[in-house]
Protein backbone atom coordinates (compact mmCIF):
# COMPACT_ATOMS: atom_id res chain seq x y z
CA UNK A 1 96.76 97.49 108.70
CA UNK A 2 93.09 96.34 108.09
CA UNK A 3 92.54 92.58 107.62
CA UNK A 4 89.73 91.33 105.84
CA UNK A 5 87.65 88.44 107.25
CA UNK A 6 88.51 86.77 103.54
CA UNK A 7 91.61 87.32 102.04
CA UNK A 8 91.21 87.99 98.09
CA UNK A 9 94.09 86.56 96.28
CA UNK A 10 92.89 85.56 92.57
CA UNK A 11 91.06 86.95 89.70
CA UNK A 12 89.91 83.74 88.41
CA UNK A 13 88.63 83.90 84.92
CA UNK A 14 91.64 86.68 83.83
CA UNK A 15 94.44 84.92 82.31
CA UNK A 16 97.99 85.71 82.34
CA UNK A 17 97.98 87.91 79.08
CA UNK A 18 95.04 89.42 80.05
CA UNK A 19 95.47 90.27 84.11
CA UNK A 20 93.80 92.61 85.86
CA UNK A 21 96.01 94.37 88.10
CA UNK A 22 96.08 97.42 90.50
CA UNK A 23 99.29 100.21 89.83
CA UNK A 24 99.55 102.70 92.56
CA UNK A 25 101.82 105.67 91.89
CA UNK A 26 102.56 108.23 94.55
CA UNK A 27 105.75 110.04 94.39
CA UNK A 28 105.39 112.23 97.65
CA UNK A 29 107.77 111.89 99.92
CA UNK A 30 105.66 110.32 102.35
CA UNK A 31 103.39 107.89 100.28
CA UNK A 32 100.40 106.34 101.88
CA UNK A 33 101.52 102.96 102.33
CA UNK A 34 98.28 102.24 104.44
CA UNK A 35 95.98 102.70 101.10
CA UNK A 36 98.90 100.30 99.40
CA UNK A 37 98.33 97.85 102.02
CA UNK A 38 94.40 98.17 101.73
CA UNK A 39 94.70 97.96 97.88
CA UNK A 40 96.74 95.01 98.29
CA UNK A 41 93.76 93.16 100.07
CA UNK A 42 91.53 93.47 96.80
CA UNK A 43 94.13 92.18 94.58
CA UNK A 44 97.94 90.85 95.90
CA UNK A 45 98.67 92.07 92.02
CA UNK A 46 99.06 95.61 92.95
CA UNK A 47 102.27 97.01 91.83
CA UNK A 48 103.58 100.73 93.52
CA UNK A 49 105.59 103.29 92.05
CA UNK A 50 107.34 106.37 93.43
CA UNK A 51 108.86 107.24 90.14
CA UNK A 52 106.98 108.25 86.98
CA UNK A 53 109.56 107.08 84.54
CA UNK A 54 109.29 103.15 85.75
CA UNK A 55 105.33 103.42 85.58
CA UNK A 56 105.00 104.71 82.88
CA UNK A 57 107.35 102.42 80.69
CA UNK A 58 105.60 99.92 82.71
CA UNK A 59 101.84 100.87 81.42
CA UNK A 60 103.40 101.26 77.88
CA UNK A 61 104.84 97.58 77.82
CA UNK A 62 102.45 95.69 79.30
CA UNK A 63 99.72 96.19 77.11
CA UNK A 64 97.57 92.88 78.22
CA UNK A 65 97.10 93.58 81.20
CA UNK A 66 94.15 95.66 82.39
CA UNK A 67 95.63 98.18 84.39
CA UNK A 68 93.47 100.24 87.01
CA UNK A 69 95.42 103.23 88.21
CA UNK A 70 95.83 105.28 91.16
CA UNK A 71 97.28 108.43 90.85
CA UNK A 72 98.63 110.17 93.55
CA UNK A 73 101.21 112.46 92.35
CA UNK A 74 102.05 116.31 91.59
CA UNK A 75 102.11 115.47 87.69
CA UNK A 76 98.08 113.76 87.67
CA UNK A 77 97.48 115.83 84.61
CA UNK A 78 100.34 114.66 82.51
CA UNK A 79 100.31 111.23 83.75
CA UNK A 80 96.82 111.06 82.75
CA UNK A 81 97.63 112.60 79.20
CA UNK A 82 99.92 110.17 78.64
CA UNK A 83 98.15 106.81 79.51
CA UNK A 84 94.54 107.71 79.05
CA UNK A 85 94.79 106.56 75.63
CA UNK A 86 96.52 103.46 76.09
CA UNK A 87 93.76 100.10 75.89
CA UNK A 88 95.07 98.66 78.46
CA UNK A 89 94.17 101.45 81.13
CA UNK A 90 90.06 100.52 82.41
CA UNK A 91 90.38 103.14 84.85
CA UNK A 92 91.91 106.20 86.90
CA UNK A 93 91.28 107.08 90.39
CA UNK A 94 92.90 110.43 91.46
CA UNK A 95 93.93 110.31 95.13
CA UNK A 96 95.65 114.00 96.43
CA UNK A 97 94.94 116.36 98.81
CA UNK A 98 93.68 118.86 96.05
CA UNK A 99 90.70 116.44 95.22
CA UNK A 100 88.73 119.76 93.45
CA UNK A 101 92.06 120.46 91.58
CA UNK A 102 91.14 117.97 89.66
CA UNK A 103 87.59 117.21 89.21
CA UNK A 104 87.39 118.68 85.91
CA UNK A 105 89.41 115.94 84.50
CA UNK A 106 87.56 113.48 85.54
CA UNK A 107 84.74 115.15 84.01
CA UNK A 108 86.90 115.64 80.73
CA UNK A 109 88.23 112.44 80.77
CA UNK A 110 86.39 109.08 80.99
CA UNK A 111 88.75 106.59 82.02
CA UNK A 112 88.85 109.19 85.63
CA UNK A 113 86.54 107.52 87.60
CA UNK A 114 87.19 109.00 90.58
CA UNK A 115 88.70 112.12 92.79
CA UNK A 116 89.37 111.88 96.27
CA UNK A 117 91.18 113.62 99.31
CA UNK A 118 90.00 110.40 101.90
CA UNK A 119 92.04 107.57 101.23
CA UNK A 120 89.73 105.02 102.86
CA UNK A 121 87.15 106.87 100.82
CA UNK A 122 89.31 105.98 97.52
CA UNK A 123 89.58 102.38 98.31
CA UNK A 124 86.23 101.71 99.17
CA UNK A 125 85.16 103.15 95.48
CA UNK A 126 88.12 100.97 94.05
CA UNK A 127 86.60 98.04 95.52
CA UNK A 128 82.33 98.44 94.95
CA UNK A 129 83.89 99.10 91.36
CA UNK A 130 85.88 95.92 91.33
CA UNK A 131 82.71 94.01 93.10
CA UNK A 132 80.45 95.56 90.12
CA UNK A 133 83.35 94.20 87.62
CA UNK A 134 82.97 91.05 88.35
CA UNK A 135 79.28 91.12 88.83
CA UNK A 136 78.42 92.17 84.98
CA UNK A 137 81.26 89.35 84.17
CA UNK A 138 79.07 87.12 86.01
CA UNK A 139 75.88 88.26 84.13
CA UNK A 140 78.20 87.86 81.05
CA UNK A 141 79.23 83.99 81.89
CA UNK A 142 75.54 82.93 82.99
CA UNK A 143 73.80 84.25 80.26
CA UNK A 144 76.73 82.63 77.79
CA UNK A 145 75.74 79.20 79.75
CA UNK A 146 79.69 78.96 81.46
CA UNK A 147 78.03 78.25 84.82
CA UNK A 148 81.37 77.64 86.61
CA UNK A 149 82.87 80.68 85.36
CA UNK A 150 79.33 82.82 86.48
CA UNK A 151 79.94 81.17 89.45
CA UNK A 152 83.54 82.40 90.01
CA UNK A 153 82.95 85.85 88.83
CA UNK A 154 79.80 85.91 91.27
CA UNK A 155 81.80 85.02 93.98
CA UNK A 156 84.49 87.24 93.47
CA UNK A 157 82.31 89.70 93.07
CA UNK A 158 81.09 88.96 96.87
CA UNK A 159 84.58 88.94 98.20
CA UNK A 160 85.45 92.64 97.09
CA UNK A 161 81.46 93.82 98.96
CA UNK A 162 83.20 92.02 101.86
CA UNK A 163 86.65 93.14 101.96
CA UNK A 164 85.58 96.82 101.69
CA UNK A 165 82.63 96.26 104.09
CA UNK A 166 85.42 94.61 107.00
CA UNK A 167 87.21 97.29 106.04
CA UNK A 168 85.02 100.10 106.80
CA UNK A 169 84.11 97.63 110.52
CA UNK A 170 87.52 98.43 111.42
CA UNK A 171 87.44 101.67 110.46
CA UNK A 172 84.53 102.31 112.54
CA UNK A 173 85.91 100.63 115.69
CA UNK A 174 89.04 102.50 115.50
CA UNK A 175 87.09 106.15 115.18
CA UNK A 176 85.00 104.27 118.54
CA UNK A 177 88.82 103.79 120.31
CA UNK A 178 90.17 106.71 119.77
CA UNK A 179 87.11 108.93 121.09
CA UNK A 180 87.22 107.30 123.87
CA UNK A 181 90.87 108.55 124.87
């Protein structure tokens, strides 16, 4: 598992009614709990789910809570016709081995930010989008005058750029290992 030089634990300025929170559903039978374990380092809010049933009654009753979803499942296109109305859904990342399978929904749908077949690929988009999140929250707070909450955002903002930059470190020493067998 990757380890970040900063842990990221807490998303400050989100309350508990309105959390922001990570759902990762993959119902193959061999989910990638590495890109769990990765997502887990941007926020230790991310919930997984290898059944759609639970998620979805899940999304539906926990309408507060702003939900970013990653897919990774044989049903993406009826999971994502079922919850890409729902307010509480920000955004969609597809992750499956299909990745063009499914471009055209995220071209058809805007909540689908993102297809990919990479996984590390995937989280690294999950987290520059998380990064830019906060960011435009902290543009938000300064130019409302709530210095201390600018200052939060801006520094959360910081800790996703350096989570997914470690992250793609050790990713690049472990390519530099393993050539060298």
């Amino acid at each position: 598992m990757l380890t970040p030089v900063v842990p990221y634990r807490s998303f400050g300025q989100f309350t508990e009614e309105t959390s922001l929170i990570l759902i990762y559903v993959d119902t193959n039978t061999s989910p990638n709990l590495r890109l769990y374990e990765n997502l887990q380092l941007l926020n230790d809010r991310t919930l997984i789910f290898y059944v759609h049933e639970p998620f979805l009654e899940y999304i539906r009753t926990h309408c507060n809570q702003h939900a970013n979803l990653i897919l990774s499942t044989a049903l993406v296109d009826e999971l994502v016709r079922q919850v890409h109305h729902l307010p509480n859904v920000d955004s969609v990342y597809i992750h499956h081995h299909e990745a063009d399978r499914y471009n055209l929904l995220s071209q058809s749908c805007s909540k689908v930010r993102a297809v990919y077949r990479n996984p590390d690929n995937l989280f690294s988009q999950i987290g520059i989008d998380l990064g830019l999140l906060f960011f435009k929250r902290f543009e938000q707070y300064k130019k409302n005058g709530d210095i201390s909450a600018a200052n939060e955002c801006h520094q959360h903002s910081l800790e996703m750029y350096n989570i997914v930059n470690e992250c793609m470190k050790a990713d690049e020493e472990e390519i530099k290992e393993f050539s060298r067998l």
